[in-house]
Protein backbone atom coordinates (compact mmCIF):
# COMPACT_ATOMS: atom_id res chain seq x y z
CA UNK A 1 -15.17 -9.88 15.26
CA UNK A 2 -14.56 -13.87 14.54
CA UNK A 3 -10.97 -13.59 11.96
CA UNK A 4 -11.97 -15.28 8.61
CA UNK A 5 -11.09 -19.07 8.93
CA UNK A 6 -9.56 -20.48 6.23
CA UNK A 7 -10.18 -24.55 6.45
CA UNK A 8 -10.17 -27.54 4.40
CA UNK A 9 -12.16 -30.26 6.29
CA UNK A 10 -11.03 -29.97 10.02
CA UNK A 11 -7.77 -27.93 9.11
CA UNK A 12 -6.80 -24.09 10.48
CA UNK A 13 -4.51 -21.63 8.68
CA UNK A 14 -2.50 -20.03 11.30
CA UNK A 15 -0.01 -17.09 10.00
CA UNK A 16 2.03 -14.59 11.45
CA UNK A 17 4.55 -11.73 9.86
CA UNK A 18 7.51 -10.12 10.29
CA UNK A 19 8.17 -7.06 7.89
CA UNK A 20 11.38 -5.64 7.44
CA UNK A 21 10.25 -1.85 6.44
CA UNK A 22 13.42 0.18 5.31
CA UNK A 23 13.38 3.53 7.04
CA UNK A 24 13.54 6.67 4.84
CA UNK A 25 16.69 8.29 6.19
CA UNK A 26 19.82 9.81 4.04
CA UNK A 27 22.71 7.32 6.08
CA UNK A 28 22.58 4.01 6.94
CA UNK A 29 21.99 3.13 10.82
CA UNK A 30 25.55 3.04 12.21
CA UNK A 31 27.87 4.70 9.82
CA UNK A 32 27.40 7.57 7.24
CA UNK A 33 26.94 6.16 3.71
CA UNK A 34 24.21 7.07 1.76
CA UNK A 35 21.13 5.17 1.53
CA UNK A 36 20.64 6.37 -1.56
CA UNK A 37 19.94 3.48 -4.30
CA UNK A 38 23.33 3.04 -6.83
CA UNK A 39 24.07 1.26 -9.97
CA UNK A 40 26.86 0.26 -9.59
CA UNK A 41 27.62 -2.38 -6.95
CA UNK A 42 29.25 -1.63 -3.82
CA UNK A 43 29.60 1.77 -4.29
CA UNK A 44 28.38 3.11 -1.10
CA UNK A 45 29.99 0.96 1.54
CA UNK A 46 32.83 2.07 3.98
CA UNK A 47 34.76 -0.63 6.75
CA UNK A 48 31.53 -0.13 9.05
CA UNK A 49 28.75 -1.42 6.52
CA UNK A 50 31.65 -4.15 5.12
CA UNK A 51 32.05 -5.46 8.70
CA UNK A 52 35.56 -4.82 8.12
CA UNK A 53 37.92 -5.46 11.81
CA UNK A 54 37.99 -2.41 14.15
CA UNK A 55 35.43 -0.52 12.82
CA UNK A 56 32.85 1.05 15.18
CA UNK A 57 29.24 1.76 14.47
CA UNK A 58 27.61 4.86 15.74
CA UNK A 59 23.44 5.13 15.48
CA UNK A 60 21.59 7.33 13.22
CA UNK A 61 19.35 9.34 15.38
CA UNK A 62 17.23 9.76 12.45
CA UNK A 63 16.09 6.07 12.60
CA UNK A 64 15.64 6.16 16.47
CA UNK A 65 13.02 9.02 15.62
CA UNK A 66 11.29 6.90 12.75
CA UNK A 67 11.36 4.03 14.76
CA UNK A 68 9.67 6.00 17.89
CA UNK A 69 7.07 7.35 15.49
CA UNK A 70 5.58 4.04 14.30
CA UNK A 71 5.89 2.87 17.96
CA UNK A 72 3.12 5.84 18.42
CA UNK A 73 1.57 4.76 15.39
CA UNK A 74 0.77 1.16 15.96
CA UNK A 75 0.26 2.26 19.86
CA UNK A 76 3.17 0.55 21.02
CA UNK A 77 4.57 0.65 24.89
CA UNK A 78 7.99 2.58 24.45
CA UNK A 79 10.85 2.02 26.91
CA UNK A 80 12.73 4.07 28.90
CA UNK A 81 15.77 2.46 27.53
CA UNK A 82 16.33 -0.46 24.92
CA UNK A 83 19.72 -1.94 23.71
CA UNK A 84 21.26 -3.71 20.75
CA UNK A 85 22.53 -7.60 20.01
CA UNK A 86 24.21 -9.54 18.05
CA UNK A 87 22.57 -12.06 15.93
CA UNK A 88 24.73 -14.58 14.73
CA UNK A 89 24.41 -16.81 11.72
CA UNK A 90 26.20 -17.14 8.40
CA UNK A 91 25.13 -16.19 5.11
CA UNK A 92 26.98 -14.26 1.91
CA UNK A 93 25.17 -10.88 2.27
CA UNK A 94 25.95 -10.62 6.12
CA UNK A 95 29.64 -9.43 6.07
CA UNK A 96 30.29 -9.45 9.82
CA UNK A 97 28.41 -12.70 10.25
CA UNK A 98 26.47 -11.33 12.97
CA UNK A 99 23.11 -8.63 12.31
CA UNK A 100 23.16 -5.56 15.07
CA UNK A 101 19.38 -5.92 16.04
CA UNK A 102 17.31 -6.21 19.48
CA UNK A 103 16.53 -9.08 20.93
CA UNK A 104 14.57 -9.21 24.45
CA UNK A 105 14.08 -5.10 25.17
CA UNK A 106 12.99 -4.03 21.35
CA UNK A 107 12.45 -0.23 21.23
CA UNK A 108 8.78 -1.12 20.55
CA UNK A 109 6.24 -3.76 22.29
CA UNK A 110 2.46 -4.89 22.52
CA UNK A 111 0.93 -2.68 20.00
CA UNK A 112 -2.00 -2.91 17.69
CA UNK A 113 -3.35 -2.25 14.12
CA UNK A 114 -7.09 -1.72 13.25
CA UNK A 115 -7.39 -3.26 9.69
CA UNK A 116 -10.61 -3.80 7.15
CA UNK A 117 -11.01 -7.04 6.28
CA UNK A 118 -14.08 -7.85 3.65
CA UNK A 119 -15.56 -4.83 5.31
CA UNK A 120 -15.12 -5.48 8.97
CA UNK A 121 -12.45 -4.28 11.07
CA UNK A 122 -10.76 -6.42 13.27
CA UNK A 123 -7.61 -5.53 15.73
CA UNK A 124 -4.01 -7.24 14.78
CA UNK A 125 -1.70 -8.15 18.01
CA UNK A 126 1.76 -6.82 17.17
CA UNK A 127 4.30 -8.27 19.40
CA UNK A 128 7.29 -6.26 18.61
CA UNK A 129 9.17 -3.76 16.12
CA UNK A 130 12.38 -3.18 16.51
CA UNK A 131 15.51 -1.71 15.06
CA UNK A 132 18.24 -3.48 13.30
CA UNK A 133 20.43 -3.74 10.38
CA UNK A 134 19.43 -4.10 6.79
CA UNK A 135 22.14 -6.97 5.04
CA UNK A 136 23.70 -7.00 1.44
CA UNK A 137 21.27 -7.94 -2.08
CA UNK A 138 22.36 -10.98 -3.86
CA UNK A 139 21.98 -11.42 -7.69
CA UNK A 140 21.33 -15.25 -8.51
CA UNK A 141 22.69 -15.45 -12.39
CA UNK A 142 22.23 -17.95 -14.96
CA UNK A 143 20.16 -20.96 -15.32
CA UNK A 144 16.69 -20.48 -13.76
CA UNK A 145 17.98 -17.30 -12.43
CA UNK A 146 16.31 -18.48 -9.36
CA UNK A 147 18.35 -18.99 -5.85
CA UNK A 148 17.35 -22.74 -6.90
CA UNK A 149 18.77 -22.75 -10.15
CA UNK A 150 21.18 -20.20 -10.64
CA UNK A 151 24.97 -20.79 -11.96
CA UNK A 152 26.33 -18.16 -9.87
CA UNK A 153 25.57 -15.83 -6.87
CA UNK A 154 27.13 -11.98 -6.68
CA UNK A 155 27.07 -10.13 -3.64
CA UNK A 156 26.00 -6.40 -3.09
CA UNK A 157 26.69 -4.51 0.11
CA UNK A 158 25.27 -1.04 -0.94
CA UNK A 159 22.24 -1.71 0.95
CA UNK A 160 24.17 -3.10 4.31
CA UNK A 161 23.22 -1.08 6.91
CA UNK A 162 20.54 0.39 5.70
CA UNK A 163 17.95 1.37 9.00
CA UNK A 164 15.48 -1.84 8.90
CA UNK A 165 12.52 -1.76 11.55
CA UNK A 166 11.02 -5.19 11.68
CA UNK A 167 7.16 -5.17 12.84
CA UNK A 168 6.33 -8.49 14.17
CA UNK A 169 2.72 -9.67 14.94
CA UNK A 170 0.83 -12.10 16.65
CA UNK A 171 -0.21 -15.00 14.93
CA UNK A 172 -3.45 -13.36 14.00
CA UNK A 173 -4.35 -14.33 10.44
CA UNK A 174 -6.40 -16.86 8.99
CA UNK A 175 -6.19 -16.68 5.44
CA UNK A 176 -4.04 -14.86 2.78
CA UNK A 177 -6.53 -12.54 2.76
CA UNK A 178 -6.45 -11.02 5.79
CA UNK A 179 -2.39 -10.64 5.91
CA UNK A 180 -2.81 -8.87 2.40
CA UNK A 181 -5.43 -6.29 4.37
CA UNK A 182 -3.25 -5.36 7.48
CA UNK A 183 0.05 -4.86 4.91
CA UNK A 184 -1.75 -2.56 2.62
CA UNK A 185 -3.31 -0.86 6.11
CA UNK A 186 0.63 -0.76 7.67
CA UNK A 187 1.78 0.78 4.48
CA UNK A 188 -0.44 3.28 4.66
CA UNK A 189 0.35 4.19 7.64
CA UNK A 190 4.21 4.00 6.97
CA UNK A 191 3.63 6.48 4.41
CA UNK A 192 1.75 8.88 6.33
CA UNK A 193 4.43 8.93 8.99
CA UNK A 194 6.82 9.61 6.10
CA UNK A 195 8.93 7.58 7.54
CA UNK A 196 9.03 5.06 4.23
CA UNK A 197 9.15 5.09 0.11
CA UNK A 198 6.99 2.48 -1.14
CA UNK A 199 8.65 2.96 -4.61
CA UNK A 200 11.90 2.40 -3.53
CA UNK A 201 12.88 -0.96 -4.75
CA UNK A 202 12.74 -3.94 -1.26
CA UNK A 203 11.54 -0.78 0.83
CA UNK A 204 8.79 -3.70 2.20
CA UNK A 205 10.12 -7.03 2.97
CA UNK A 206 7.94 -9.88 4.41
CA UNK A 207 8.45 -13.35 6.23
CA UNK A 208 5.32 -15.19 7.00
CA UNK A 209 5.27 -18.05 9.09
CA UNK A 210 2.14 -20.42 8.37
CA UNK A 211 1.31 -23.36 9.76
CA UNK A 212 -1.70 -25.75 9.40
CA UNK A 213 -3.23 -27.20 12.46
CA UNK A 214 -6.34 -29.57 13.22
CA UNK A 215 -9.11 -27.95 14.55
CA UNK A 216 -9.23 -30.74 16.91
CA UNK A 217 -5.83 -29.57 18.47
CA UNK A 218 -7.70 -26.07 18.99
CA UNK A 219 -8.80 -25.56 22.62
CA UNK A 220 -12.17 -24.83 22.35
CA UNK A 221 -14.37 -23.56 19.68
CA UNK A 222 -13.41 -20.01 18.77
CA UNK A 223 -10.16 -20.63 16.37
CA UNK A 224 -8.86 -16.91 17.18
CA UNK A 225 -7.65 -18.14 20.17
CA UNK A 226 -5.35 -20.24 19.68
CA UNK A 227 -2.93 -21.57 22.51
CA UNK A 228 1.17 -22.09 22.43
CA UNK A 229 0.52 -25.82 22.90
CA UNK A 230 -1.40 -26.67 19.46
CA UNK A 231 0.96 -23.45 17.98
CA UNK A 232 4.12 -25.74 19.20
CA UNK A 233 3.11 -28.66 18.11
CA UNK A 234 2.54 -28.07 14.34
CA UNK A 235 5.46 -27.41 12.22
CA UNK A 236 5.52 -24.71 10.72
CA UNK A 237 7.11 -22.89 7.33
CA UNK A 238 8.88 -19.57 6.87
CA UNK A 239 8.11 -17.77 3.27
CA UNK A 240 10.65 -15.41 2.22
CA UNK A 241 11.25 -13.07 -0.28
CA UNK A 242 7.91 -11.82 -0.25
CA UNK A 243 7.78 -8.06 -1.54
CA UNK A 244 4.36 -6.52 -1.73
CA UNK A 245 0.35 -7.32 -0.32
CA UNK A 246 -0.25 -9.18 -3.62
CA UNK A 247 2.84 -11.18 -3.67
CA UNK A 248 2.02 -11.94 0.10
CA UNK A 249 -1.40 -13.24 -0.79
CA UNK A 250 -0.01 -15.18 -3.52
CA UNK A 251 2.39 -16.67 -1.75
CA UNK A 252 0.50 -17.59 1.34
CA UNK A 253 -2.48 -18.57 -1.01
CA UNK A 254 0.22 -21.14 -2.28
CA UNK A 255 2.03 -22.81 1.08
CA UNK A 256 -1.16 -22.97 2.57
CA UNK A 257 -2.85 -25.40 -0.23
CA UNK A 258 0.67 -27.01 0.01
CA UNK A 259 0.46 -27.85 3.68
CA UNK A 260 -2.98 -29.33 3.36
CA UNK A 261 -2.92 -31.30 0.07
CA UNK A 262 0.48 -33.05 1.98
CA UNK A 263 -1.80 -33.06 5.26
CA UNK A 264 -4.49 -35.43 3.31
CA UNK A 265 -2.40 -36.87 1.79
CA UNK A 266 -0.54 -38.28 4.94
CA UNK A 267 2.50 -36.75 4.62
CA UNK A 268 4.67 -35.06 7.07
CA UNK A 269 4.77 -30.80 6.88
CA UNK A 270 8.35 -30.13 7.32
CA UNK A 271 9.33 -27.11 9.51
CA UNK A 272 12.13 -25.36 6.93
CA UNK A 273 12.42 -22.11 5.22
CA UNK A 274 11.01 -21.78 1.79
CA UNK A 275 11.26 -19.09 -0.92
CA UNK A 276 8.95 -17.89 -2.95
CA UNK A 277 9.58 -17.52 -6.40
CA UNK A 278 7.59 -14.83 -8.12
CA UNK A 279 8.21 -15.96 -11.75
CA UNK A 280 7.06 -19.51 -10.80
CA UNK A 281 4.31 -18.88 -8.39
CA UNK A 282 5.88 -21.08 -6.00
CA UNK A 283 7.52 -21.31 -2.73
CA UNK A 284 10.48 -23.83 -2.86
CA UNK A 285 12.48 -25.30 -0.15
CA UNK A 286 15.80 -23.17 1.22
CA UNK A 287 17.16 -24.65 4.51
CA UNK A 288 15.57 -26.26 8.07
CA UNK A 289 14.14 -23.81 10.07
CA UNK A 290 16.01 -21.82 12.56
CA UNK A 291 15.46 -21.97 16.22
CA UNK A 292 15.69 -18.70 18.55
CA UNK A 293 19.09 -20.45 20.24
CA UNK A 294 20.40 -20.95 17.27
CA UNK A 295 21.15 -17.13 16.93
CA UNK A 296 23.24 -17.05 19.83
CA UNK A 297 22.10 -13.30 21.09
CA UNK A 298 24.32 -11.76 22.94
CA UNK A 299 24.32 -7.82 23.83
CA UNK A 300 26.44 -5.51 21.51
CA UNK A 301 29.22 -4.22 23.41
CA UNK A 302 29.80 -1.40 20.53
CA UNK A 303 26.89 0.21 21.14
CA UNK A 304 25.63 1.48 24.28
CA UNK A 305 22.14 1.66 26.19
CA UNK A 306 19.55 3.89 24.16
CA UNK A 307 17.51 6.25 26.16
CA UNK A 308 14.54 7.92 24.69
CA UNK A 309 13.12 9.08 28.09
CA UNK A 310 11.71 12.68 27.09
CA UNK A 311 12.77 12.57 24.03
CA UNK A 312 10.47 10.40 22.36
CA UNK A 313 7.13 12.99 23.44
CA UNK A 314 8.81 15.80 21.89
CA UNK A 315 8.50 13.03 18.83
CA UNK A 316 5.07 14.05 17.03
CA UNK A 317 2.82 11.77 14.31
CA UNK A 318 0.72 13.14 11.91
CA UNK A 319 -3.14 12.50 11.57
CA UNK A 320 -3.29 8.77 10.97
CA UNK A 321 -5.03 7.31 8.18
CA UNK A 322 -8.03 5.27 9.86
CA UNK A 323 -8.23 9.03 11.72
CA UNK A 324 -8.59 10.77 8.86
CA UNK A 325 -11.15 8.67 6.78
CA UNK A 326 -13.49 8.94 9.94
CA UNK A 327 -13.20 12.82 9.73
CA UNK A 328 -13.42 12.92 6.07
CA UNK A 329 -17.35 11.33 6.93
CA UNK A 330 -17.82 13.78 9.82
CA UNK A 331 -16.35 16.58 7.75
CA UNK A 332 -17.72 16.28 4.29
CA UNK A 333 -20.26 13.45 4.53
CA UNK A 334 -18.56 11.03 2.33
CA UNK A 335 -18.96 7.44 2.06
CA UNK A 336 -16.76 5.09 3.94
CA UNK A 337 -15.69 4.11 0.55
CA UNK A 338 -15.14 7.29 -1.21
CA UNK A 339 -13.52 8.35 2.30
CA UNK A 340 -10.92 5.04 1.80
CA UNK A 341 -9.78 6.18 -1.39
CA UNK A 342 -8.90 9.55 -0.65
CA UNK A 343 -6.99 8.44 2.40
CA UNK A 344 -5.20 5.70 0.40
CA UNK A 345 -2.28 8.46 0.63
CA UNK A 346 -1.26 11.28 2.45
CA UNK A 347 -0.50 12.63 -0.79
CA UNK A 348 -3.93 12.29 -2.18
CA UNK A 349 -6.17 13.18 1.27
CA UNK A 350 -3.91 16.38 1.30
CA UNK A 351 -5.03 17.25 -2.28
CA UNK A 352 -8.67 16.40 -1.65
CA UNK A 353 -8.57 18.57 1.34
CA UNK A 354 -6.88 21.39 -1.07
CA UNK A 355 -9.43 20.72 -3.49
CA UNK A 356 -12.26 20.49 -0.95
CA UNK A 357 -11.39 23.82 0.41
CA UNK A 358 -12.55 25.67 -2.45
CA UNK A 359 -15.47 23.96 -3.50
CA UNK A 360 -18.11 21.51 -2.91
CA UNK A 361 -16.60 18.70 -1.00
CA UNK A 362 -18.76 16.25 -3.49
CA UNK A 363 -17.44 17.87 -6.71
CA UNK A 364 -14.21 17.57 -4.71
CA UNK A 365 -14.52 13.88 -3.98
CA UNK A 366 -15.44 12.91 -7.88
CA UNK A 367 -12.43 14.56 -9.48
CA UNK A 368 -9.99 13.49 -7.01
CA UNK A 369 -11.09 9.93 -6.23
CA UNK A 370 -13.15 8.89 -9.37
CA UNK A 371 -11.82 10.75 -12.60
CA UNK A 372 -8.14 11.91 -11.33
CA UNK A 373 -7.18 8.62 -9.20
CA UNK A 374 -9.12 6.69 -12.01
CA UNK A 375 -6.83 7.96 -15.31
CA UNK A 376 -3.76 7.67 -13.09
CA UNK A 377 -4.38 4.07 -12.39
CA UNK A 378 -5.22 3.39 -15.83
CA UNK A 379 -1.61 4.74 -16.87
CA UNK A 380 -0.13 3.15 -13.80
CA UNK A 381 0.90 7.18 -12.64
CA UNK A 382 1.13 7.79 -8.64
CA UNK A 383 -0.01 11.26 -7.53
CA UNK A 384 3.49 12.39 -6.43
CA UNK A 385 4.55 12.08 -10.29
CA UNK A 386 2.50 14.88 -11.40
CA UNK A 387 2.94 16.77 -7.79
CA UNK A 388 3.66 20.02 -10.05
CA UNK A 389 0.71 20.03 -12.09
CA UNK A 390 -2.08 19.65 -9.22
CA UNK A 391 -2.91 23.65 -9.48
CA UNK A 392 -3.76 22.54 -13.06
CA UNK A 393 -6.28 19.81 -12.72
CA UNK A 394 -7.90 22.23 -9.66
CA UNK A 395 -8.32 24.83 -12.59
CA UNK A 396 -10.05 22.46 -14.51
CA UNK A 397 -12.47 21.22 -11.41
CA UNK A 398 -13.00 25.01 -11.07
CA UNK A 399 -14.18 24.82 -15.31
CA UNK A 400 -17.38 22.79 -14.13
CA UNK A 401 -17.58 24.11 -11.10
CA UNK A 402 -17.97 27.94 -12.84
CA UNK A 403 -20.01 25.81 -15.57
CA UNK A 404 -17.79 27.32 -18.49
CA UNK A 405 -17.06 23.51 -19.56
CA UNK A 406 -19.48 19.63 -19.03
CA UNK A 407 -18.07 17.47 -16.82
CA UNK A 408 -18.29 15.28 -19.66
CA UNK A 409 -15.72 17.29 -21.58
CA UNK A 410 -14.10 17.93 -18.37
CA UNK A 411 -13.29 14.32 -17.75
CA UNK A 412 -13.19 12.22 -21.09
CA UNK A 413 -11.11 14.83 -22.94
CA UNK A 414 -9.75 17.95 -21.03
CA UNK A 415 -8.24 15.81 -18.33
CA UNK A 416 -6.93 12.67 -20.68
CA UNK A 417 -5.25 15.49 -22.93
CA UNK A 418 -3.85 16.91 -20.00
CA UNK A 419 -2.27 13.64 -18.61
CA UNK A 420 -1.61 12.64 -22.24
CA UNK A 421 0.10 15.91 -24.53
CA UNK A 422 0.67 17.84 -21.31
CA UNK A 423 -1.60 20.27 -22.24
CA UNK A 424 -3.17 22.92 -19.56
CA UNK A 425 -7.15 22.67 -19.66
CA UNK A 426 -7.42 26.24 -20.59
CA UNK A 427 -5.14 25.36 -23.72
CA UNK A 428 -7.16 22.33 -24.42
CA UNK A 429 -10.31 24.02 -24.31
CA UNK A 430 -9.59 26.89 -26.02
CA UNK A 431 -7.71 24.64 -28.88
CA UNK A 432 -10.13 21.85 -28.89
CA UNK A 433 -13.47 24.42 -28.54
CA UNK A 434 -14.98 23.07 -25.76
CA UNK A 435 -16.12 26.30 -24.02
CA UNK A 436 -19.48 25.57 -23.27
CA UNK A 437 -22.14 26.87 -25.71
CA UNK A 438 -24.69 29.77 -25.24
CA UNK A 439 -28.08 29.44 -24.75
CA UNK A 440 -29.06 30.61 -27.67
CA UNK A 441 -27.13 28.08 -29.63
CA UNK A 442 -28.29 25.61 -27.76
CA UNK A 443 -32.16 26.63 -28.36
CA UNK A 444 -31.26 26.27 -31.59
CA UNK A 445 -29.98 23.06 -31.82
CA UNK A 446 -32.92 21.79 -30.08
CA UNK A 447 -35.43 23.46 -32.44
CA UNK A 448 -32.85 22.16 -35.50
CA UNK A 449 -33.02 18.26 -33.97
CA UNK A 450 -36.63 18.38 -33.42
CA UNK A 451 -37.54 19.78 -37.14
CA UNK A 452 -35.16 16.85 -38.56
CA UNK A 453 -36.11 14.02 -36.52
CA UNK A 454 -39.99 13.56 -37.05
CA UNK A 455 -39.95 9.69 -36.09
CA UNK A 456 -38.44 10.27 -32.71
CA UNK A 457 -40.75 13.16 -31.86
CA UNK A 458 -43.52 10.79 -32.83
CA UNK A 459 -42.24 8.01 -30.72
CA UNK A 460 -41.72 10.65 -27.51
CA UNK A 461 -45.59 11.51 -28.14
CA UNK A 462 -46.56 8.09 -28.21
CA UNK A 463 -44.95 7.87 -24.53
CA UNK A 464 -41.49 6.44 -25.65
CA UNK A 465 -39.57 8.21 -22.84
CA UNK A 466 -36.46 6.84 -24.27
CA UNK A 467 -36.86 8.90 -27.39
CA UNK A 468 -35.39 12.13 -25.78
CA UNK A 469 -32.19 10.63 -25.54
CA UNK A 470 -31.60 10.12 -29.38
CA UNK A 471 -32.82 13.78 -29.85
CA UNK A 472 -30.43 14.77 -26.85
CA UNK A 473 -27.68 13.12 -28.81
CA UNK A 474 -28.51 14.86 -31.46
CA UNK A 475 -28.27 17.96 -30.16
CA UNK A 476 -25.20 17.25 -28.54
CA UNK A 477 -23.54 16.38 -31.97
CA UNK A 478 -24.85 19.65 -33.10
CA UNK A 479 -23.12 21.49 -30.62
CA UNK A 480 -19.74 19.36 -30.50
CA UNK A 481 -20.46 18.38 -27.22
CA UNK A 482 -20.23 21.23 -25.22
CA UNK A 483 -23.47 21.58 -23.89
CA UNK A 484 -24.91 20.42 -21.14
CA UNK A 485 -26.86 17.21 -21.62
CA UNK A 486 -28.93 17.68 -18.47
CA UNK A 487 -29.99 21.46 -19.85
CA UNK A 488 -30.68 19.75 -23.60
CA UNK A 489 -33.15 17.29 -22.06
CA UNK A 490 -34.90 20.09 -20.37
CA UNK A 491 -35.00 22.20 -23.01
CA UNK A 492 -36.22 19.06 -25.17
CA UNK A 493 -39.26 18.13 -22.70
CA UNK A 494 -39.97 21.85 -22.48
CA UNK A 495 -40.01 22.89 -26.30
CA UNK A 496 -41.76 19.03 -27.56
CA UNK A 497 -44.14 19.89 -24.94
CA UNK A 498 -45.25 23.31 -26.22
């Protein structure tokens, strides 16, 4: 598939990524405070996370194993052996002034990631993920309470150390667009390797380096393929502090009408690193950019050779999340939409599946990914916050399914009153009576709407189709909604008909 181009006149959006995904493990990478998020600043730090002289870090096998997992996951070649380096620049939240990382044998290389973009998928190169070293937080106070326009800086080293893989990728996008598709795709899978919390606060961390180039620099016609010499040549800007798919789209959305209105307009693109303010829906201007020597790599002599030879195939990976939603169509015969949402999350596929299991994979698919994911959006509620309660909302899919309630009642009060009071559904119908009426009842309430509304009967005789539904609403009000409206227009047609 040819990637989305993104051009204004004869001008190409070229972007790569590099995520910093913080792995889900209870120490940091090379000593054994908690990664656990804290209050009160610098409060889990020891002399190895404070870069403090003589102490000796020791790897977390934990994040070798997480890190080997999404090197199966993005279908990544794996090493026999990989090593650590120094990378060595100055900033406040680095307190060695050097980042343990990997530099030129990364635990993970050359891998992929299938990704839906506007409805076609399309194949993302990913150069490289590799472990390293998360740094401090800072906290820019007073003034703009940007890193622009703050009075003051303050420093936090609780989350120093903390396991970081960074996921690099090819230079593959063409629009904002596309890089918001593959993050939301990568998170997914993240999450399915449970090897990440997206609700942990900077779990996902993004630089995105965009540059603009003239098509007529492109070798060629097809502007996928795009060689080092035109990538070289045009400067090009880093984005930082870029925290989620929106944000990235935002962000991108806004450097890359930057670059070209100062590309018409004659001016020069510098090559610098820029931050993107959220508040201001900006990106503004941090330092020059940084070249590769300017690092000065050199191995870490702290840290030995890793070897993951036999180790990393007893490593399994779940069922992946493109995997699944292509079952879930084999499997149940859902749409490749309705199969998307209930794959958005292991979390919520698991449940369908649950749900699925005992009864009709359909019914299954409408209360999980129409009416439950539908309220919980609406409240801004993720699945895992009312884990405890899932047995509930299957007892109230069981309700219609046994056809003691209307999915009507089912849906736009039994399950808001759930979410809402905390109610079960067998309290709320019981309390509310919506136990679906009798047959009899219902006969009646036909024969009752019939008798009083003489106009609509006349209009349904005269061929006014659209007269049943008043008398069906009717009826319904007569029986406080708990019949079924499908039955009432049936029994309508059949007793207006006699």
């Amino acid at each position: 598939m040819t990637a989305q181009t993104a051009q204004q006149g004869d001008l190409v959006t070229v972007i790569g990524l590099e995520v910093h995904v913080q792995l889900e493990t209870d120490t940091k990478i090379f000593c054994g405070c908690s990664t656990e998020p804290s209050d009160e600043p610098n409060d889990n730090v020891c002399p190895v996370c404070l870069g403090l002289p003589g102490a000796l870090p020791v790897l977390n096998e934990a994040a070798v194993e997480a890190a080997v997992k999404i090197g199966k996951a993005i279908d990544a070649d794996i090493p026999e052996e990989t090593r650590f380096h120094r990378k060595n620049y100055y900033y406040p939240d680095l307190p060695k002034n050097f980042q343990i990382t990997q530099y030129d044998e990364p635990i993970c290389a050359d891998g992929e990631l299938e990704v839906s973009v506007q409805g076609n998928r399309r194949t993302v190169a990913i150069e490289r993920a590799h472990l390293e070293e998360d740094p401090g937080s800072l906290q820019h106070v007073g003034g703009g309470g940007g890193i622009d326009s703050a009075d003051y800086t303050l420093v936090d080293y609780n989350r120093a150390g903390t396991p970081l893989m960074e996921i690099v990728t090819a230079p593959d996008f063409r629009s904002p667009s596309e890089v918001r598709a593959f993050l939301a795709e990568l998170e997914e899978v993240l999450e399915y390797l449970s090897v990440f919390d997206a609700e942990r606060d900077g779990s996902l961390r993004i630089d995105a380096n965009l540059s603009i180039i003239p098509e007529e620099e492109i070798d060629g016609d097809d502007t996928d393929e795009i060689g080092m010499d035109a990538l070289e040549s045009a400067n090009r800007t880093e984005v930082k502090n870029i925290s989620s798919h929106k944000g990235a789209e935002k962000a991108l959305a806004y450097e890359e009408t930057r670059q070209k209105n100062a590309i018409q307009r004659g001016r020069a693109v510098e090559q610098e690193t820029r931050h993107w303010d959220e508040s201001r829906g900006i990106t503004v201007s941090m330092r020059s950019k940084e070249e590769e020597k300017d690092y000065r790599y050199f191995e870490e002599a702290d840290l030995p050779p890793l070897r993951v030879s036999g180790w990393k195939d007893e490593i399994a990976i779940p069922e992946l999340p493109s995997a699944r939603r292509e079952r879930f169509q084999d499997e149940y015969g859902l749409s490749e939409e309705a199969a998307s949402k209930l794959t958005s999350t292991k979390q919520v596929a698991d449940f369908y599946e649950d749900v699925a299991g005992e009864f009709d994979p359909d019914l299954a698919a409408t209360w999980v990914a129409d009416n439950l994911l539908g309220e919980l959006n609406y409240r801004d509620i993720e699945i895992t916050e009312i884990g405890g309660r899932l047995e509930e909302i299957k007892r109230l899919v069981e309700l219609v399914a046994e056809d003691e309630i209307t999915a009507k009642n089912a849906r736009e009060t039994v399950l808001r009153s759930m979410l809402d009071d905390g109610r079960t559904p067998d309290e709320v119908v019981a309390e509310d009576g919506l136990g679906k009426t009798g047959e009899d009842e219902v006969q009646q309430a036909v024969v009752e709407a019939i008798d009083e509304n003489p106009d609509a009967v006349d209009d349904y005789e005269s061929g006014d189709d659209g007269a049943i539904n008043f008398l069906v609403g009717q009826v319904m009000q007569k029986t406080g909604g708990s019949a079924d409206p499908g039955d009432v227009n049936q029994l309508l047609r059949a007793e207006l008909e006699d």
